[in-house]
N, C-alpha and C. Protein backbone atom coordinates (compact mmCIF):
# COMPACT_ATOMS: atom_id res chain seq x y z
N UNK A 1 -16.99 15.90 -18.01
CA UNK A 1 -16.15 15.53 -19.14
C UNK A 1 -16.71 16.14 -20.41
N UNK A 2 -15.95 16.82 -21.20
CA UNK A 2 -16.09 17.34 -22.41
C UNK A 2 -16.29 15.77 -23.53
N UNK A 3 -16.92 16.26 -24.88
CA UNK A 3 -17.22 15.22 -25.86
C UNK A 3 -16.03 14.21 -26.30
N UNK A 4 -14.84 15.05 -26.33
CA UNK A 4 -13.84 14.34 -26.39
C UNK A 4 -13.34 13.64 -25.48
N UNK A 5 -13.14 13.98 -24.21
CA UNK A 5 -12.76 12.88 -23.55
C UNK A 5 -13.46 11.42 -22.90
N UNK A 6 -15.16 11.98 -23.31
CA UNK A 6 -16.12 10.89 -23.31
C UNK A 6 -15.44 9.86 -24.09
N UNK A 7 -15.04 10.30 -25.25
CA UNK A 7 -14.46 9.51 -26.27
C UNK A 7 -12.93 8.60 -25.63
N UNK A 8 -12.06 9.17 -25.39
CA UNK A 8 -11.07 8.94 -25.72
C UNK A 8 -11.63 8.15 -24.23
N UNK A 9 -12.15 7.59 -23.00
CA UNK A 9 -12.90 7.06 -21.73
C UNK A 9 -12.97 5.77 -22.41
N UNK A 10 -14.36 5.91 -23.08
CA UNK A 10 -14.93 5.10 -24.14
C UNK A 10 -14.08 3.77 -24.98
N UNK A 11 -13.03 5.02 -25.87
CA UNK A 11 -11.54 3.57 -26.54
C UNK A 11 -10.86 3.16 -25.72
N UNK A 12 -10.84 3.38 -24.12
CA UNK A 12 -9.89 3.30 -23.41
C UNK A 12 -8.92 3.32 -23.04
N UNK A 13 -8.56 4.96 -24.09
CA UNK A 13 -7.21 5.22 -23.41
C UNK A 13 -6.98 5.86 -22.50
N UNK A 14 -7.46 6.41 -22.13
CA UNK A 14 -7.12 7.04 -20.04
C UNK A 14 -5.67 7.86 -19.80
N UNK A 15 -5.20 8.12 -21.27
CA UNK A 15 -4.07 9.25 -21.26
C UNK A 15 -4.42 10.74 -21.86
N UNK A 16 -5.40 10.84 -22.24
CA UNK A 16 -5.83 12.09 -22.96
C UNK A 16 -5.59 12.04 -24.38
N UNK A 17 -6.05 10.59 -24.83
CA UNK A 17 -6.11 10.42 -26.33
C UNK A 17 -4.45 10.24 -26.54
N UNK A 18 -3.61 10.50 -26.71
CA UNK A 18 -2.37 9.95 -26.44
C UNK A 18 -1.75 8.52 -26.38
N UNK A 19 -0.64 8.45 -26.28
CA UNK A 19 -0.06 6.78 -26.10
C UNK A 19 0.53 6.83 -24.90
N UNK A 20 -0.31 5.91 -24.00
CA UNK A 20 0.13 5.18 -22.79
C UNK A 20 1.13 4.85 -22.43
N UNK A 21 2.24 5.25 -21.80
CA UNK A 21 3.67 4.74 -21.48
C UNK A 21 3.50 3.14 -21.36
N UNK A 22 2.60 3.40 -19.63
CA UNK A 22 2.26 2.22 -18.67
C UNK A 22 0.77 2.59 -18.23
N UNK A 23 0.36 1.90 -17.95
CA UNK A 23 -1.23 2.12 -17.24
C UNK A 23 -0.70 1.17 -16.05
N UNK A 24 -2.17 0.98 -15.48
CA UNK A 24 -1.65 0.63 -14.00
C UNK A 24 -2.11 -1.05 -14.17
N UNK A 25 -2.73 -1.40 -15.27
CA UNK A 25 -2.66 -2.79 -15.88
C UNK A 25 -1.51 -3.41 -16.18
N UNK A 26 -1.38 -2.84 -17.26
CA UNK A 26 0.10 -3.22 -17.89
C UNK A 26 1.55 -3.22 -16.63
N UNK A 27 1.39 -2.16 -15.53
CA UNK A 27 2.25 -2.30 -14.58
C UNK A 27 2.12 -3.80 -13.83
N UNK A 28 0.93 -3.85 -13.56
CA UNK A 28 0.76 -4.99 -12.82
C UNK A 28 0.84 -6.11 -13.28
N UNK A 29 0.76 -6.60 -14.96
CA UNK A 29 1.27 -7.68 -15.26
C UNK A 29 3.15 -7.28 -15.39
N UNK A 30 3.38 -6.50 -15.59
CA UNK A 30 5.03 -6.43 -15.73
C UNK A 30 5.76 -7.11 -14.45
N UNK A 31 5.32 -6.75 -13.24
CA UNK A 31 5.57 -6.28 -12.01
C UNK A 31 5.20 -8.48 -11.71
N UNK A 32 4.19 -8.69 -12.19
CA UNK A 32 4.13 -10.24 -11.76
C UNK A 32 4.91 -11.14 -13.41
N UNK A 33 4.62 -11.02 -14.07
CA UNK A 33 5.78 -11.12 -14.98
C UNK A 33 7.21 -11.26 -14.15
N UNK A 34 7.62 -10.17 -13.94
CA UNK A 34 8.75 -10.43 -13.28
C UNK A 34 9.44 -11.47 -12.26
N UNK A 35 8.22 -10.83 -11.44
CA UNK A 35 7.79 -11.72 -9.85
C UNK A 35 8.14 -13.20 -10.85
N UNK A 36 7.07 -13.59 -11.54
CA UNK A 36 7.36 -15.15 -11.63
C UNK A 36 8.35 -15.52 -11.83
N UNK A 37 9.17 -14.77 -13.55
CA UNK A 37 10.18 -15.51 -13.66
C UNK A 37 11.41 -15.38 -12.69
N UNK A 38 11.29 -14.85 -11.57
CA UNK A 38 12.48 -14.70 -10.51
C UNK A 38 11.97 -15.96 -9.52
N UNK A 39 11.19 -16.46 -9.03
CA UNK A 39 10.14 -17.15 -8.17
C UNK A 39 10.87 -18.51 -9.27
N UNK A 40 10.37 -18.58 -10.73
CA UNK A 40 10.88 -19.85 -11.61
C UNK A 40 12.52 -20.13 -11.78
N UNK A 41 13.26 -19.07 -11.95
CA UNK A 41 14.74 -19.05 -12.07
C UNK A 41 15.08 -19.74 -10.45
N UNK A 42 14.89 -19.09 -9.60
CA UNK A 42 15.16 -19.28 -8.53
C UNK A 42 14.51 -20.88 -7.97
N UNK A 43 13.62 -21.47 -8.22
CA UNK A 43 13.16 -22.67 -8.35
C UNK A 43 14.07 -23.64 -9.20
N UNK A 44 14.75 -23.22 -10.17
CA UNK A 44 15.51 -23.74 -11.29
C UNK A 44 17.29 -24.25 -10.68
N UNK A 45 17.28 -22.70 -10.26
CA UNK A 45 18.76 -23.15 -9.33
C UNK A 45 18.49 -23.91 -8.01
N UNK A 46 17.76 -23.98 -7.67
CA UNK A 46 17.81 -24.83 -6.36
C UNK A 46 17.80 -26.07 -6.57
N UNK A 47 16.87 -26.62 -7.88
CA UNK A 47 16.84 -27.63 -8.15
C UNK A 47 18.31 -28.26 -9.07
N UNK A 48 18.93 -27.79 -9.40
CA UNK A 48 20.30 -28.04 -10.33
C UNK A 48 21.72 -27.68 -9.44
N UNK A 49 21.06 -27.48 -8.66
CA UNK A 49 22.05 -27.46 -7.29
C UNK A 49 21.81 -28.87 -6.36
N UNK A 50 20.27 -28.89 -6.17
CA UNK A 50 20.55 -30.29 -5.62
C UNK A 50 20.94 -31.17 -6.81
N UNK A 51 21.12 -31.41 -7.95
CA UNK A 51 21.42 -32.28 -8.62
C UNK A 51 23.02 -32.28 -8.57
N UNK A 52 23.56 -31.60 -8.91
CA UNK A 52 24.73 -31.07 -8.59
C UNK A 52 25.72 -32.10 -7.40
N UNK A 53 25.00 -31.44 -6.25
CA UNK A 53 25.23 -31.96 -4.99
C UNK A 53 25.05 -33.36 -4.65
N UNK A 54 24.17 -33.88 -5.88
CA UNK A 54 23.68 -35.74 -5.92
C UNK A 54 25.03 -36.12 -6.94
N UNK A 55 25.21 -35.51 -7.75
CA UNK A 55 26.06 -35.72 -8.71
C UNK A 55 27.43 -35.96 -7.78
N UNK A 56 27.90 -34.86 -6.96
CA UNK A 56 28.80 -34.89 -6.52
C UNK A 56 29.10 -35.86 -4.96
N UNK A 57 28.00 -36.30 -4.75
CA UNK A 57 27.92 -37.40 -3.57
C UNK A 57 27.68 -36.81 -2.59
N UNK A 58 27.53 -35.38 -2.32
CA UNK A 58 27.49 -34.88 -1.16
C UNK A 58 25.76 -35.28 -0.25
N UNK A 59 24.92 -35.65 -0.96
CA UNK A 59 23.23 -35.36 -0.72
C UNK A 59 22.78 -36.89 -1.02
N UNK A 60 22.31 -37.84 -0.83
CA UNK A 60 21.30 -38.82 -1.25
C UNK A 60 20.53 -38.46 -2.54
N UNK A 61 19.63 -39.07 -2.74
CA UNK A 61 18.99 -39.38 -3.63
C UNK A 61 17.41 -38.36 -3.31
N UNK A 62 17.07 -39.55 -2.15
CA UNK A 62 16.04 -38.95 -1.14
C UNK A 62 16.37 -37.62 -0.69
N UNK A 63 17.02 -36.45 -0.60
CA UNK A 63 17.50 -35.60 -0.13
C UNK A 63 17.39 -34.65 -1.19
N UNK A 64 17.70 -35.37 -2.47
CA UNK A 64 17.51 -34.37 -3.46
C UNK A 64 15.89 -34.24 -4.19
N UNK A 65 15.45 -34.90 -4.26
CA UNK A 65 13.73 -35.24 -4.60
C UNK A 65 13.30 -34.41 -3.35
N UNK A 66 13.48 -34.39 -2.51
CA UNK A 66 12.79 -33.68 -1.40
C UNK A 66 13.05 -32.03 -1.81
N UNK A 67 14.22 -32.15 -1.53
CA UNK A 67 14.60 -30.52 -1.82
C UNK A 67 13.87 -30.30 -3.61
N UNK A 68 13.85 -30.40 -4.51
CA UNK A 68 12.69 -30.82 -5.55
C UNK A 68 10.90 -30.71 -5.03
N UNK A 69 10.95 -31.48 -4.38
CA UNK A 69 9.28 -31.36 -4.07
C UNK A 69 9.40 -29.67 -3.47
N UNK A 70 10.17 -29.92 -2.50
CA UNK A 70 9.98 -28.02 -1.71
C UNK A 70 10.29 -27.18 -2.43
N UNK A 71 10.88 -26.95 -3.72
CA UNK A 71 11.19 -26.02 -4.42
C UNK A 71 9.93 -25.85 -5.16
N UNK A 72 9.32 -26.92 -5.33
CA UNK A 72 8.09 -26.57 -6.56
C UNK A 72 6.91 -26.21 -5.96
N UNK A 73 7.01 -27.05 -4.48
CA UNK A 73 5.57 -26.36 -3.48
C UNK A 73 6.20 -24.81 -3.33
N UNK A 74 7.40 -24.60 -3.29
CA UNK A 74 6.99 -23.25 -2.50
C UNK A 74 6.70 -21.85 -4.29
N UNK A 75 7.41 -22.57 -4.69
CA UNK A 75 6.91 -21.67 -6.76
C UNK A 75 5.93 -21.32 -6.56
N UNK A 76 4.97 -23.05 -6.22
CA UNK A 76 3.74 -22.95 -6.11
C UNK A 76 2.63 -21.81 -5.75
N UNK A 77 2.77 -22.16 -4.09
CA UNK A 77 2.78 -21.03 -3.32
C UNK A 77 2.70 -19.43 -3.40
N UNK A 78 4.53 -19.60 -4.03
CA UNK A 78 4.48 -17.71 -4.27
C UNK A 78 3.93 -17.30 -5.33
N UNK A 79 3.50 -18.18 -6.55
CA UNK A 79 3.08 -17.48 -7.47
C UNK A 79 1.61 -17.12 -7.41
N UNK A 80 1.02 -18.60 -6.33
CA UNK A 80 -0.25 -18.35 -6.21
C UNK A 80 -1.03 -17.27 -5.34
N UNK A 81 0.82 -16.46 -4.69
CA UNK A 81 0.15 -15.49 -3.79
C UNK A 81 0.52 -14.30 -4.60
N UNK A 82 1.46 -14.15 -5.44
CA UNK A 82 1.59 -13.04 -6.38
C UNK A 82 0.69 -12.55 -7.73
N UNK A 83 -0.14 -14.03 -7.67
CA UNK A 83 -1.21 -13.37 -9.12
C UNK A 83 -2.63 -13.46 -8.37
N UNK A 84 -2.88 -13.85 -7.34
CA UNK A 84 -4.01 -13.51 -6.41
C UNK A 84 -4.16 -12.26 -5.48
């Protein structure tokens, strides 16, 4: 490596002194960023669907708290396998 790019190593930019589109950091929070809030939206409708469905008499009470608990274990779950 020449003096300059010791440098530009050093500030950490890793584009050749330049501005970074994406690095492979910034990809990877985008990329789980995403992941979550699709994993949370999708946790969101399931749950306002069973309410929905309580609302409308079709489901119990018990039926909807359940479907509730499994929506939030499985969030749980995927997020804990998407940022690990």
């Amino acid at each position: 490596m020449n003096a300059q790019q010791q440098q530009w190593f050093a500030e950490g930019a890793g584009c050749g002194g330049g501005p970074c589109f994406q690095t492979s950091a910034a990809m990877l929070d985008a990329i789980q960023l995403i992941g979550g809030t699709a994993f949370f939206l999708y946790t969101a409708w399931l749950c306002m669907q069973a309410y929905e469905d309580f609302g409308a008499e079709r489901i119990s009470g018990t039926s909807m708290l359940v479907i509730w608990c499994r929506s939030v274990f499985l969030l749980m779950v995927l997020l804990y396998l998407l940022v690990s």
